[in-house]
Protein backbone atom coordinates (compact mmCIF):
# COMPACT_ATOMS: atom_id res chain seq x y z
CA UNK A 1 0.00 0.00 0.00
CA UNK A 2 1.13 3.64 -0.92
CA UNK A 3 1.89 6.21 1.40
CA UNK A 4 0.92 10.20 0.84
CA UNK A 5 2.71 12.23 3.35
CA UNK A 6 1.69 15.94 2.90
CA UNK A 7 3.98 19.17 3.10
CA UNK A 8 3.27 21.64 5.61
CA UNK A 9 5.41 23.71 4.09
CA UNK A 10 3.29 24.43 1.31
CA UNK A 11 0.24 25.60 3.50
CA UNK A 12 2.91 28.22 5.42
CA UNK A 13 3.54 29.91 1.79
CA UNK A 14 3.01 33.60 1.49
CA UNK A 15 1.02 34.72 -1.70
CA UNK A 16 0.29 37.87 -0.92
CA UNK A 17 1.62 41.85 -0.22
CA UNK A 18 1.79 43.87 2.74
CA UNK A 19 2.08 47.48 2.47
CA UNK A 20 1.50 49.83 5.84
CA UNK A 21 -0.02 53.14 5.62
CA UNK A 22 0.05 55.79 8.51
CA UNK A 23 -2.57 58.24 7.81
CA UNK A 24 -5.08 60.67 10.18
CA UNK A 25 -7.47 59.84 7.06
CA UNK A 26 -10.96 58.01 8.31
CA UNK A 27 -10.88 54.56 6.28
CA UNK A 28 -13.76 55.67 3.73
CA UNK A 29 -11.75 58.93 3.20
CA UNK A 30 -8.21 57.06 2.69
CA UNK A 31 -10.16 54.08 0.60
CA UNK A 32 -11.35 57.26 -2.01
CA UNK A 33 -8.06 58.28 -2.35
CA UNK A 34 -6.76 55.18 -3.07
CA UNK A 35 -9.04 54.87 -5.55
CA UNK A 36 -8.79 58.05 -7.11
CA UNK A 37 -4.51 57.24 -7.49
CA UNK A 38 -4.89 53.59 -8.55
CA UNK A 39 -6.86 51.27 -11.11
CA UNK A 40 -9.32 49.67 -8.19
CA UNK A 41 -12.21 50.19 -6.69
CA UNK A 42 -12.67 49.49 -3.27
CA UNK A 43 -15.79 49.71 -1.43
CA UNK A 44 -16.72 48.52 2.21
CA UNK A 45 -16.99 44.72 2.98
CA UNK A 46 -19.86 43.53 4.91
CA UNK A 47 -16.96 40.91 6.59
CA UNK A 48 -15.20 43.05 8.85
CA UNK A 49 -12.20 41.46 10.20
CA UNK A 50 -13.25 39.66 13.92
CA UNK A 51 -10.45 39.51 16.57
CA UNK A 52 -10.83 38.12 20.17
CA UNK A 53 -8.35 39.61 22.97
CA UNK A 54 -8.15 38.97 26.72
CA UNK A 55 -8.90 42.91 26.68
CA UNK A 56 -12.64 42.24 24.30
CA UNK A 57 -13.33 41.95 20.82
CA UNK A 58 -13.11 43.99 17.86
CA UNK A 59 -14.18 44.44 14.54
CA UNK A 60 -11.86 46.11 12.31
CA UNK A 61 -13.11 47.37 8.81
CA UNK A 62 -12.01 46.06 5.64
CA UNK A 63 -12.08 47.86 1.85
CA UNK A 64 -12.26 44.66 -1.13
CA UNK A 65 -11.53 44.97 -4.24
CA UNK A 66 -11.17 41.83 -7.16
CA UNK A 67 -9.43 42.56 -10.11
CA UNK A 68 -11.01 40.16 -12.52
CA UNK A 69 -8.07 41.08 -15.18
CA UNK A 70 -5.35 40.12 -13.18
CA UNK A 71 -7.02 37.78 -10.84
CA UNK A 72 -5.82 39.71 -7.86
CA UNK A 73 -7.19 40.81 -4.42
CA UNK A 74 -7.08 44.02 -3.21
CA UNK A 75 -7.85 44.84 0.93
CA UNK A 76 -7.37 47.78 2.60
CA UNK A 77 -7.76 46.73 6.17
CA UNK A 78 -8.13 48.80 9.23
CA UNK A 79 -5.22 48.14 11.91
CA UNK A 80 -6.65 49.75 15.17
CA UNK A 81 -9.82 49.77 16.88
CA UNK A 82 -10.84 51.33 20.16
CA UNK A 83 -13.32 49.06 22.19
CA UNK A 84 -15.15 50.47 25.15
CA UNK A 85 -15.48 48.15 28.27
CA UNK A 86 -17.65 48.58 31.25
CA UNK A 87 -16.62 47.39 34.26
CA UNK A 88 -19.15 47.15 37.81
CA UNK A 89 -16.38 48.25 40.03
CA UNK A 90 -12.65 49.07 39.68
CA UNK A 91 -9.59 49.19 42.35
CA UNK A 92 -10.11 53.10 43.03
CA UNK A 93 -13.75 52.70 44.15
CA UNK A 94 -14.04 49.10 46.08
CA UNK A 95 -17.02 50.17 47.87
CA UNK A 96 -19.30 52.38 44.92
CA UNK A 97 -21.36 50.55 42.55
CA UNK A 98 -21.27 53.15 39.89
CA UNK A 99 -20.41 51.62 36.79
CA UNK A 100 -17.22 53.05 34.95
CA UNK A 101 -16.22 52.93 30.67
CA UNK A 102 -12.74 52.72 29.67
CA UNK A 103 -11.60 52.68 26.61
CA UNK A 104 -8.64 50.07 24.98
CA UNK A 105 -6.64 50.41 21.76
CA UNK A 106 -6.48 46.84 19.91
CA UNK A 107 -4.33 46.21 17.04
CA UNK A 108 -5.20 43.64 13.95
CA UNK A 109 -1.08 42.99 13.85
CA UNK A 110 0.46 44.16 17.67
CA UNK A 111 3.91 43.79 16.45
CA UNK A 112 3.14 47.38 14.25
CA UNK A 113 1.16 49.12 17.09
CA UNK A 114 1.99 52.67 15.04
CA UNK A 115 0.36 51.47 11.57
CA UNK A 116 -2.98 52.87 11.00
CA UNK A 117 -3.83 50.77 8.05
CA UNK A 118 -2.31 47.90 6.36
CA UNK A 119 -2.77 47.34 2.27
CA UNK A 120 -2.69 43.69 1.31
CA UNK A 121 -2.96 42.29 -2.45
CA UNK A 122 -3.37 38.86 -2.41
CA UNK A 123 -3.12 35.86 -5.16
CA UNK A 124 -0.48 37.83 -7.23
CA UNK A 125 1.35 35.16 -9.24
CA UNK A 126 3.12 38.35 -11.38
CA UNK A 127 5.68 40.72 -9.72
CA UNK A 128 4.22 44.23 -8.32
CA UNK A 129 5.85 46.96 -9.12
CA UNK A 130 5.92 48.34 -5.12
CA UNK A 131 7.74 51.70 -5.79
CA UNK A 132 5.08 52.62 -8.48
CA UNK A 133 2.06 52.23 -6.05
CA UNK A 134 4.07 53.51 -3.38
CA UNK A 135 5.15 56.70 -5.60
CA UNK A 136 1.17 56.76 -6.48
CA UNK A 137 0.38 56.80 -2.78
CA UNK A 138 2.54 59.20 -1.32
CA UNK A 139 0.68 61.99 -3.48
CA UNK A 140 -2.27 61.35 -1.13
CA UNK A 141 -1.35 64.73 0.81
CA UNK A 142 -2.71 63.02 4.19
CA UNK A 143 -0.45 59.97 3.84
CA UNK A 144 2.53 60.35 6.32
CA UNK A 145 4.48 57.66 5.35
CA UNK A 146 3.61 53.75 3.24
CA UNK A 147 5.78 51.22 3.42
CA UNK A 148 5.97 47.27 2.53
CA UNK A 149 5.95 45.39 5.14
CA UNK A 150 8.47 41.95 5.18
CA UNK A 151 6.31 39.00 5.62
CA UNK A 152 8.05 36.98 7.13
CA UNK A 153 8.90 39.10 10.21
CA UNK A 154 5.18 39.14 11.18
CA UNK A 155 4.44 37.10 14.61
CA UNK A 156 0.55 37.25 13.82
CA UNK A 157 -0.01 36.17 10.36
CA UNK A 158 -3.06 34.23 10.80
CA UNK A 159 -5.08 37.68 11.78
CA UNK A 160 -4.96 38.15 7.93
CA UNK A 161 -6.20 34.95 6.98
CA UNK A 162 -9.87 36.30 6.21
């Protein structure tokens, strides 16, 4: 009888692009820009990007676009989120039963806590000319800086398995 082994090493393949984007911009606002300087059209996905934390959970917004010519995948995906937490009683006031809201700032990769967004292009079997989209980009006057981002330094890759 035969025997199939199987290669985890294939499943731990990148295929995809990683650009980070600090910006003030609101996520609609940056996602028009984006497609005012570049051949796609990304609008808002209905599957916003879930993450659980010991702190809560978040949902952090996501921009798709499928470019049916080149077969590629374009997300512009939202790297911080504010949740709001209640809590019954905290350390300062043992004995009140007022209820108090803080707030906590959770990040879709921790490792780049200063990103604000993150552009990923998935399924690209043909090179990407970077420097062209990142020349593109930096004309967006509210842009500080956009970068690519090396894959293989990121601790958290399976937050951006979606």
């Amino acid at each position: 009888m035969a025997v199939h082994r199987l290669d985890l090493d294939e499943f731990d393949e990148i295929d995809y692009y990683l650009m980070a984007i600090h910006t003030s911009l609101e996520d609609y606002r940056l996602a028009y820009f984006i497609n005012k300087k570049l051949p796609v059209n990304l609008s808002k996905s209905k599957n916003e990007i879930h993450a659980q934390t010991k702190n809560g959970e978040a949902n952090f917004s996501r921009f798709y676009y499928y470019d049916t010519d080149k077969a590629l995948s374009w997300n512009l995906i939202q790297n911080k989120n504010e949740i709001i937490s209640v809590s019954t009683g905290d350390f300062q006031n043992l004995f009140s039963n007022e209820k108090s809201e803080f707030s906590t700032t959770i990040h879709l990769l921790p490792e780049f806590k200063k990103v604000d967004f993150f552009l990923k292009i998935d399924n690209s079997d043909e090179a990407i000319d970077f420097s062209e989209i990142q020349q593109k980009l930096n004309t967006i006057e509210s842009i500080a800086a956009i970068y690519a981002v090396d894959t293989n330094k990121i601790k958290s890759k399976n937050n951006l398995i979606f």
